[in-house]
Protein backbone atom coordinates (compact mmCIF):
# COMPACT_ATOMS: atom_id res chain seq x y z
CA UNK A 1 14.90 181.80 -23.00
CA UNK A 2 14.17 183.10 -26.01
CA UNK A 3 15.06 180.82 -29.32
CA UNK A 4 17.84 182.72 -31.26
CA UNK A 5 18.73 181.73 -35.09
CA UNK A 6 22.02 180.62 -35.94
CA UNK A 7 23.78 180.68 -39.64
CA UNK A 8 26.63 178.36 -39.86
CA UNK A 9 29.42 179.49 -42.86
CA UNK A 10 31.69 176.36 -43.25
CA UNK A 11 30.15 172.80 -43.25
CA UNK A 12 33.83 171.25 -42.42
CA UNK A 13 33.71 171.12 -38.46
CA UNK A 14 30.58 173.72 -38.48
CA UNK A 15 28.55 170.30 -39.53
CA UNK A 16 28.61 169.85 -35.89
CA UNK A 17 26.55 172.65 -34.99
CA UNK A 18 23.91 171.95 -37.28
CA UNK A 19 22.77 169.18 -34.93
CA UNK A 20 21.00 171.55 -32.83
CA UNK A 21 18.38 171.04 -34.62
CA UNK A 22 17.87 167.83 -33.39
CA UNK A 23 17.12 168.86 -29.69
CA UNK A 24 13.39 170.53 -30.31
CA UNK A 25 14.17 172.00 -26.20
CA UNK A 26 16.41 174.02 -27.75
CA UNK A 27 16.99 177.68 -27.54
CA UNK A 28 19.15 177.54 -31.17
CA UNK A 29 18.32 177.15 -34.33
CA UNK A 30 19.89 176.75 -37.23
CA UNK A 31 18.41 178.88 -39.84
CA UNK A 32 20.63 179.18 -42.44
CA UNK A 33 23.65 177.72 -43.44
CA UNK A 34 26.91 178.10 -46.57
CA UNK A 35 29.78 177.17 -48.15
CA UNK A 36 30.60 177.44 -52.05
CA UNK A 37 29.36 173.75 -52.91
CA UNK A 38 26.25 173.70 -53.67
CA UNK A 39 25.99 169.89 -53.81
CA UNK A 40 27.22 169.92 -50.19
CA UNK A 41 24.57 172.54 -49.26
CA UNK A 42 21.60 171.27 -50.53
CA UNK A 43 22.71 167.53 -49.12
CA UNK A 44 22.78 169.29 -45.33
CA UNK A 45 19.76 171.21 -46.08
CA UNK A 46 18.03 168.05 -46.61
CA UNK A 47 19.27 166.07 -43.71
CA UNK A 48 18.73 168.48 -41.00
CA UNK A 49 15.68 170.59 -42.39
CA UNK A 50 17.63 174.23 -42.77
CA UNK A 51 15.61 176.85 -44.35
CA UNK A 52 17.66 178.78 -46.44
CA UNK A 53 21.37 177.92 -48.25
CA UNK A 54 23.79 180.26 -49.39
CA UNK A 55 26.92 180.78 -51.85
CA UNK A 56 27.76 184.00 -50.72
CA UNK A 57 28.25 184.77 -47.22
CA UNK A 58 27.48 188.64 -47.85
CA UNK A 59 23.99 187.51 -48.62
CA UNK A 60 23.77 185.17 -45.39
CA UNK A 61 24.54 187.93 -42.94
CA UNK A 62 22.02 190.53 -44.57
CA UNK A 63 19.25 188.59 -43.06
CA UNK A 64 17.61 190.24 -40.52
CA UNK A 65 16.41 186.98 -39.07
CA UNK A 66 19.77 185.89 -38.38
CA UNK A 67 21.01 186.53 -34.79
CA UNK A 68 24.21 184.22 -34.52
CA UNK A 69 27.01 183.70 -37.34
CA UNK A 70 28.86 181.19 -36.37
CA UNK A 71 32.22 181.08 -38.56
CA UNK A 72 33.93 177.33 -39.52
CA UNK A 73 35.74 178.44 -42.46
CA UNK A 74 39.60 178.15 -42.98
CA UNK A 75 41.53 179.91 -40.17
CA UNK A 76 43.37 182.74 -41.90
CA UNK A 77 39.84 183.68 -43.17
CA UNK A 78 38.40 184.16 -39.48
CA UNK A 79 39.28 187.58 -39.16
CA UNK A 80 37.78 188.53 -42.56
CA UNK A 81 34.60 187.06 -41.87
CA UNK A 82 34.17 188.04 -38.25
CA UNK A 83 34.39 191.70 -38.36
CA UNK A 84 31.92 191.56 -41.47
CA UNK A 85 29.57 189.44 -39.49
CA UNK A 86 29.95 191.88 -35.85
CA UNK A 87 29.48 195.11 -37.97
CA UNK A 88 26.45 193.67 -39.84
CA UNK A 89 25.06 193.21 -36.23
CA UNK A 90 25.25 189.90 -35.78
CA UNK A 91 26.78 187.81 -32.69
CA UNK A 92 29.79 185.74 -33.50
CA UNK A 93 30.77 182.14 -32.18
CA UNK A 94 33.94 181.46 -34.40
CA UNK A 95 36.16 178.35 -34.15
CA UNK A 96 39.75 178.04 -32.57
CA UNK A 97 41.79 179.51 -34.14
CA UNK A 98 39.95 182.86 -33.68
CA UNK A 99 42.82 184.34 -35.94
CA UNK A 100 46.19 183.60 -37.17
CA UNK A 101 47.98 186.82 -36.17
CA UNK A 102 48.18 189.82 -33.91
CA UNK A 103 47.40 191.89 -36.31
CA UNK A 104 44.00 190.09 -37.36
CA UNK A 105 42.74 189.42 -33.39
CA UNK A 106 43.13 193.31 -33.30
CA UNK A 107 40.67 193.50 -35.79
CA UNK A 108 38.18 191.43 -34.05
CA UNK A 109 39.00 193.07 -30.44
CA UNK A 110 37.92 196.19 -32.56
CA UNK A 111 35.15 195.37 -34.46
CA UNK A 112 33.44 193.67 -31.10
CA UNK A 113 34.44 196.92 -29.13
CA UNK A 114 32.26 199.31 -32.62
CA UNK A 115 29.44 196.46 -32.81
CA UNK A 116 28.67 196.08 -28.98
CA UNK A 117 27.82 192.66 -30.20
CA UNK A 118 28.96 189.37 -28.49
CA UNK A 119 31.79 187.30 -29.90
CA UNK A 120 32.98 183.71 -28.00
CA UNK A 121 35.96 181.59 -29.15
CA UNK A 122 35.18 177.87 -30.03
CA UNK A 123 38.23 176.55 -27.74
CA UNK A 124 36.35 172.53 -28.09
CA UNK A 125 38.91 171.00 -25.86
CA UNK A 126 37.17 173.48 -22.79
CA UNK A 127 34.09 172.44 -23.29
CA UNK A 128 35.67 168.26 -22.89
CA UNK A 129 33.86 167.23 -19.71
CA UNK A 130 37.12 166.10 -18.54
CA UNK A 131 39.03 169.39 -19.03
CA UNK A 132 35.52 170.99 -17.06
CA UNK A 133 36.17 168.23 -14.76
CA UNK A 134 39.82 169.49 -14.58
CA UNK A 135 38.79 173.33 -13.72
CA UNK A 136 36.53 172.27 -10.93
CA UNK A 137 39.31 170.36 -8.97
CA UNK A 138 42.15 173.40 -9.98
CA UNK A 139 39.81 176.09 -8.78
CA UNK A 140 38.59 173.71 -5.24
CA UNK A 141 42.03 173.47 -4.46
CA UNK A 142 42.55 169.82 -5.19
CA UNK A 143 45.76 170.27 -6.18
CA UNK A 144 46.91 173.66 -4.89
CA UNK A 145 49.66 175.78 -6.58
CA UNK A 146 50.19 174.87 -9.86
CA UNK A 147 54.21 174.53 -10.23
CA UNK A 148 54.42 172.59 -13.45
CA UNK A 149 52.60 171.83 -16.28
CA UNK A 150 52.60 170.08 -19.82
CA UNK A 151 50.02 169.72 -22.34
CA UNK A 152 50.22 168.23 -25.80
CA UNK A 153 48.61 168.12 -29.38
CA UNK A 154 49.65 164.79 -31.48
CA UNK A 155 47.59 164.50 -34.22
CA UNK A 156 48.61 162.88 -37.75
CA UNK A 157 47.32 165.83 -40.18
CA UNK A 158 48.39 163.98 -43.53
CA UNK A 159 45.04 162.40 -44.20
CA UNK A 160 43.01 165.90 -43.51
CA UNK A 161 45.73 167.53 -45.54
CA UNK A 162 44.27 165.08 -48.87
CA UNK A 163 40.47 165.95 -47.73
CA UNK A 164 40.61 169.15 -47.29
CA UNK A 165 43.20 171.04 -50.08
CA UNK A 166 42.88 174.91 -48.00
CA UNK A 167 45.05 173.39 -45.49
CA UNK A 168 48.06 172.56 -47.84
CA UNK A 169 47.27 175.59 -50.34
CA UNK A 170 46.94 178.48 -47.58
CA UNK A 171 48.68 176.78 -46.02
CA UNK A 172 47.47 176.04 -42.46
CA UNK A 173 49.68 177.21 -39.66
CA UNK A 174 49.48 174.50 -37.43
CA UNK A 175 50.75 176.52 -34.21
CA UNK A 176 47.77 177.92 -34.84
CA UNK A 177 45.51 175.41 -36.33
CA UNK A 178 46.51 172.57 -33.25
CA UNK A 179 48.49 174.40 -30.78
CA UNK A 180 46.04 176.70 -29.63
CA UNK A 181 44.40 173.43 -27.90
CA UNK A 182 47.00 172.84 -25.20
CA UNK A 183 48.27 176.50 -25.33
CA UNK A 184 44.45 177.40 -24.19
CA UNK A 185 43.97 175.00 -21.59
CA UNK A 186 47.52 175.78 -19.97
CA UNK A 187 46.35 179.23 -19.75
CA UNK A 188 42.88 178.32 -18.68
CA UNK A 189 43.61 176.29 -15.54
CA UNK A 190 47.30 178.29 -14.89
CA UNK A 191 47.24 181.98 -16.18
CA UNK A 192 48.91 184.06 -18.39
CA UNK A 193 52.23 183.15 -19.90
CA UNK A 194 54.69 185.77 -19.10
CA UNK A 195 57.77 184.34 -22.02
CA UNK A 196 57.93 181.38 -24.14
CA UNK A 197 60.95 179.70 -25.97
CA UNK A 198 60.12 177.85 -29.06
CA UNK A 199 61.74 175.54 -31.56
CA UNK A 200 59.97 174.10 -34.48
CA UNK A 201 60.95 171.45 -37.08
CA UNK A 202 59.18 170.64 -40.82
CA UNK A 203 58.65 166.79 -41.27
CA UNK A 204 57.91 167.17 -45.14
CA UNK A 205 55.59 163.84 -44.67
CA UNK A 206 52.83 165.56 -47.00
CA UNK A 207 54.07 166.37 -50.65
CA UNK A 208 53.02 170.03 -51.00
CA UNK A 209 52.93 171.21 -47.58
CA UNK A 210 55.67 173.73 -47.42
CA UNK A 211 55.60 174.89 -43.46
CA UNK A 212 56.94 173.21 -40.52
CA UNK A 213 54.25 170.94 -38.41
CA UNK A 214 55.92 170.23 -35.25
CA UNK A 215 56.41 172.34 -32.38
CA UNK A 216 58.09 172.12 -28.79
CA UNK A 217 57.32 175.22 -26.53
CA UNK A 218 58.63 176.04 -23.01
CA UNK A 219 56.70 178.69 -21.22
CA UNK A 220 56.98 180.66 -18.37
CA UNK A 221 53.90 181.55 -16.58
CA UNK A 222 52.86 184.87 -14.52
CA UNK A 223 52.52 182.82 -11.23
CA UNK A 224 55.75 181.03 -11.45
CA UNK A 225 54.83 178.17 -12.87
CA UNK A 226 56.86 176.64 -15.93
CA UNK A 227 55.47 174.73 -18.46
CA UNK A 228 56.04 173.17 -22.08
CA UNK A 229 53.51 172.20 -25.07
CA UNK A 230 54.25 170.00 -27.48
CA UNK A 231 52.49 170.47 -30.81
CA UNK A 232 52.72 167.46 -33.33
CA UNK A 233 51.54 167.57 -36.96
CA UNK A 234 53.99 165.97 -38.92
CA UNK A 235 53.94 162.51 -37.32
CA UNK A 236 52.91 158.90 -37.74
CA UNK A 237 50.07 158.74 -35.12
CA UNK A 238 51.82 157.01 -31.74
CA UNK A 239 49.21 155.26 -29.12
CA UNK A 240 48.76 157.92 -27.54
CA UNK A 241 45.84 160.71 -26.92
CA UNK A 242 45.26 163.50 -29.11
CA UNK A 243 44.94 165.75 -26.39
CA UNK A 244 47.07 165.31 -23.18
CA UNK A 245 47.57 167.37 -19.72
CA UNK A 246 49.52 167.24 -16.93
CA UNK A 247 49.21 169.72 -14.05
CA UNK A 248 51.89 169.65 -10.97
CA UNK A 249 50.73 171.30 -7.91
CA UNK A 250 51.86 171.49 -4.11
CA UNK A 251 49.47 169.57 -3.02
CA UNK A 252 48.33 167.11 -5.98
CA UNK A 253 48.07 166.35 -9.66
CA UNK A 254 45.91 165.71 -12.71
CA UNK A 255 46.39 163.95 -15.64
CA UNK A 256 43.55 164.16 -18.44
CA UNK A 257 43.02 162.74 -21.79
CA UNK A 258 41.00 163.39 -24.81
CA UNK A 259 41.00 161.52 -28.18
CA UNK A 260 37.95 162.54 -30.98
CA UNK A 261 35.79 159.45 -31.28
CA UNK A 262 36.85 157.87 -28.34
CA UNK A 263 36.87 157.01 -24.49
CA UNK A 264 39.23 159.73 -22.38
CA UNK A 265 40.01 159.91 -18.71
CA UNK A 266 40.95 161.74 -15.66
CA UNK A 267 43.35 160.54 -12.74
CA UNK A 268 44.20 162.87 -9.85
CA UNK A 269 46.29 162.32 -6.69
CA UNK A 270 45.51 164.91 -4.20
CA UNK A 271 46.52 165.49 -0.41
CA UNK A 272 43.02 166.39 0.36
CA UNK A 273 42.19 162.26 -0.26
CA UNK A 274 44.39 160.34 1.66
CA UNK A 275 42.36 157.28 2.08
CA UNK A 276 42.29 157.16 -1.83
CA UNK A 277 45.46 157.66 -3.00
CA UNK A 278 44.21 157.61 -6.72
CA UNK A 279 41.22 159.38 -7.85
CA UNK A 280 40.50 157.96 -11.83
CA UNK A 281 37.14 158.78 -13.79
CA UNK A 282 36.50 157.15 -17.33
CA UNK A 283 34.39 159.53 -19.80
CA UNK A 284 32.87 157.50 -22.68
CA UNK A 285 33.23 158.53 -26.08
CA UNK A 286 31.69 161.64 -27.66
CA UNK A 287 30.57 161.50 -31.41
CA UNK A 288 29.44 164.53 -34.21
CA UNK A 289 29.08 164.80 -37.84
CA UNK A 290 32.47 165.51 -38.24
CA UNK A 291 36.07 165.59 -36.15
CA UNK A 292 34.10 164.30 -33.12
CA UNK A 293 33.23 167.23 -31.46
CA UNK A 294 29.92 167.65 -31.81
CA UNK A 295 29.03 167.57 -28.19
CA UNK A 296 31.75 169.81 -27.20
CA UNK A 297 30.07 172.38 -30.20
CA UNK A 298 26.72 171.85 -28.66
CA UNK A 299 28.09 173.18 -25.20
CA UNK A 300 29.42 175.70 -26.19
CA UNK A 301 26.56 176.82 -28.18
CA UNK A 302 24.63 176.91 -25.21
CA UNK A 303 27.01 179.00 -23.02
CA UNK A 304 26.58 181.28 -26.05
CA UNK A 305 22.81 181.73 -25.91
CA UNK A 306 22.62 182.02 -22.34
CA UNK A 307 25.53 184.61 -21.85
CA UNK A 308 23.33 186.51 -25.01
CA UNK A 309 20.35 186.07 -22.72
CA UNK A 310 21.69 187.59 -19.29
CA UNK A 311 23.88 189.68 -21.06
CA UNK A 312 26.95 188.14 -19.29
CA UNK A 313 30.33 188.37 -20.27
CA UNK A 314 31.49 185.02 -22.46
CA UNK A 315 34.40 182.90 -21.45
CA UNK A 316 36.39 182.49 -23.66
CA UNK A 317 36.02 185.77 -25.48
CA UNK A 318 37.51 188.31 -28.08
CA UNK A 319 40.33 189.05 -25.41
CA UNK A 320 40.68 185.47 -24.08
CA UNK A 321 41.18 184.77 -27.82
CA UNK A 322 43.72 187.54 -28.69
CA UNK A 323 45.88 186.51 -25.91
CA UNK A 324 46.02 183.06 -26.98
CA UNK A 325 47.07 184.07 -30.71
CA UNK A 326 49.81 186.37 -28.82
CA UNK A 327 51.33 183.00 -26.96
CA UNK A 328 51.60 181.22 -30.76
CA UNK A 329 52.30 184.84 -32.08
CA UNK A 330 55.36 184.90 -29.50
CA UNK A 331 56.65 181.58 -29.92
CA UNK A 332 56.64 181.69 -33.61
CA UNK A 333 59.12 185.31 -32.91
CA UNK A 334 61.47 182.90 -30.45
CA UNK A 335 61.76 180.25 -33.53
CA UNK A 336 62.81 183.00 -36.07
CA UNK A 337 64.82 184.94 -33.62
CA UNK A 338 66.35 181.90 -31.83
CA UNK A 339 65.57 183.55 -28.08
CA UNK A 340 62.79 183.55 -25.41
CA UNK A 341 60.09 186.22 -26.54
CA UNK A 342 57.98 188.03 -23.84
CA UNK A 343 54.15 187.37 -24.35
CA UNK A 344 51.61 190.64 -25.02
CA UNK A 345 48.66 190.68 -22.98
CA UNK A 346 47.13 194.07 -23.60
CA UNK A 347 44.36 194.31 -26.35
C-alpha cells in the first residue's frame, strides 16, 4: 500500500490521529496539521514531528501533497469544512457528528457525489472491539432476529463544557454531539429506523448552556424490531458505562459496554451454546491523547486507507452518515411537534 498524507484541522479529539505517526509500518501520515492557536500548534508539531502548521484551513487544503483532510472541528462547522475539503480534491474522514442537520448532510452527499472523492464518518464507538465483537455474533446468527433493543449515551458534559467554550457558545446539540453513538450502533447491528418518538428535557446544570441535554427516544425499526436510546448530558455521572447496548433476539442476547479510559465487556447468552449458558469477554482499556479514543481513530484510519487503496466502498459513509443525522433530525421534529415522526432514508 501506498503511504497517503493526512492533514488533521482540529487538535481537540483530532490529537488522536496524530499518533499515526508513531507506527513507522504505517500507510498514514500525518503531514500537516491546524487550529487557530498557534501555541497549541507548534507544541503538537514538536511532539509528534509534523511538517507543516497552519492558521488557516484554506491554506492547508491547497497543498497538493495532502491526500486526506481529516475534519475534528466543532460539529455545526463539519459541513462547511467538508465540502471545501471534497471539492479541493481531497478525501475526507470527518468525526461523528458528520453534520448537525438535513440540510448540511445534503451538502456533503453532494459535494462527495461532484468530487468523486471518498468521504467516511468517524462513528468511534464502531470501531470499539467490543461493538466489532458485537457485529460478528449479530451477523453469525448468535442471537437470531433482533426483536428489541436499547442503547445508551450517559456522559457528564459539564466539565468539557468549561474546557472547551464552542460547545456552550454554538451551542452544541447534544442529540447530535452524543446521540449519534447509540443511534449508530442501533442502526448498525438492526437497520433502518422506520419512526421515532422523542421527548427531551434541559437540566440547566451548566450556567450558560441554553439547550436541553437529555434525551429519551423510542424507535421503530424497518424489521420490526422496537427500540429506545437514551441520551444523557445533563447529569451527575452514575456508575455506569458511557456507552451501553442491549440487543434482544429469538434466539439470544448481547450486552456490551464501553467507557473512554477504561476496561469494557461483552456477555452473550445464545441458544447455539447450551453447554455455556453465559458467554462473557473482558476488553482492557484503550488510551489516546485525548477522550480515549485513540485506538478506535487509528482503526478507522486504516479502513480509510485501504478502502482508498482498492477503491472499495467505506462503511460508514456520506449516506450511512446522512441517515443517521435524519434519525436525530426526526426525533428532534417529534419533541417540537409532540408526535412520532417518520424517518427519511433517501439521499
Amino acid at each position: 500500500m501506498r503511504r497517503y498524507n493526512v492533514a488533521v484541522y482540529g487538535l481537540g479529539m483530532g490529537a488522536n490521529v496524530l499518533t499515526l505517526n508513531d507506527d513507522p509500518d504505517s500507510p498514514l501520515y500525518v503531514r500537516s496539521i491546524c487550529t487557530r492557536s498557534e501555541e497549541k500548534l507548534k507544541g503538537f508539531q514538536k511532539q509528534f514531528g509534523i511538517e507543516r502548521a497552519f492558521t488557516k484551513y484554506s491554506e492547508m487544503i491547497e497543498d497538493s501533497d495532502i491526500d486526506i483532510v481529516a475534519v475534528y472541528t466543532p460539529d455545526a462547522l463539519h459541513a462547511e469544512h467538508c465540502t471545501q475539503a471534497l471539492l479541493a480534491g481531497k478525501h475526507v474522514i470527518c468525526t461523528k457528528p458528520m453534520a448537525t442537520s438535513i440540510e448540511a448532510a445534503e451538502r456533503i452527499v453532494q459535494a462527495v457525489r461532484d468530487s468523486g472523492m471518498k468521504f467516511m464518518v468517524a462513528q468511534t464507538a464502531r470501531f470499539v472491539k467490543q461493538y466489532e465483537h458485537v457485529k460478528s455474533y449479530v451477523e453469525a446468527g448468535d442471537i437470531g432476529n433482533i426483536l428489541a433493543c436499547r442503547s445508551q449515551y450517559v456522559h457528564d458534559i459539564s466539565p468539557y463544557l468549561r474546557l472547551t467554550p464552542w460547545r456552550i457558545t454554538m451551542p452544541q446539540d447534544f442529540m447530535y454531539g452524543g446521540g449519534l453513538h447509540p443511534i449508530d450502533l442501533l442502526r448498525w447491528y438492526v437497520g433502518e429506523i422506520d419512526e421515532v418518538y422523542a421527548y427531551a428535557q434541559r437540566s440547566n446544570r451548566t450556567e450558560g448552556y441554553s439547550s436541553d441535554d437529555n434525551f429519551m427516544i423510542l424507535m421503530k425499526f424497518a424489521s420490526g424490531c422496537i427500540g429506545t436510546v437514551s441520551v444523557l448530558c445533563g447529569v451527575v455521572h452514575p456508575p455506569v458505562p458511557i456507552i451501553e447496548l442491549d440487543l434482544f433476539g429469538d434466539r439470544g442476547s448481547i450486552n456490551a459496554t464501553y467507557t473512554e479510559g477504561e476496561p469494557g465487556s461483552l456477555k452473550l447468552v445464545s441458544e447455539k451454546l447450551r453447554d455455556a449458558p453465559v458467554q462473557e469477554i473482558h476488553y482492557p482499556a484503550e488510551t489516546g491523547v485525548t477522550y480515549k479514543h485513540g485506538e478506535s481513530e487509528r482503526r478507522i484510519f486504516k479502513r480509510f486507507a485501504a478502502c482508498i487503496e482498492r477503491d472499495e466502498k467505506t462503511d460508514p459513509d456520506e449516506i450511512e452518515g446522512a441517515r443517521g443525522i435524519a434519525v436525530a433530525a426526526a426525533a428532534w421534529e417529534s419533541i417540537r411537534t409532540g408526535k412520532p415522526v417518520k424517518v427519511r432514508r433517501s439521499f
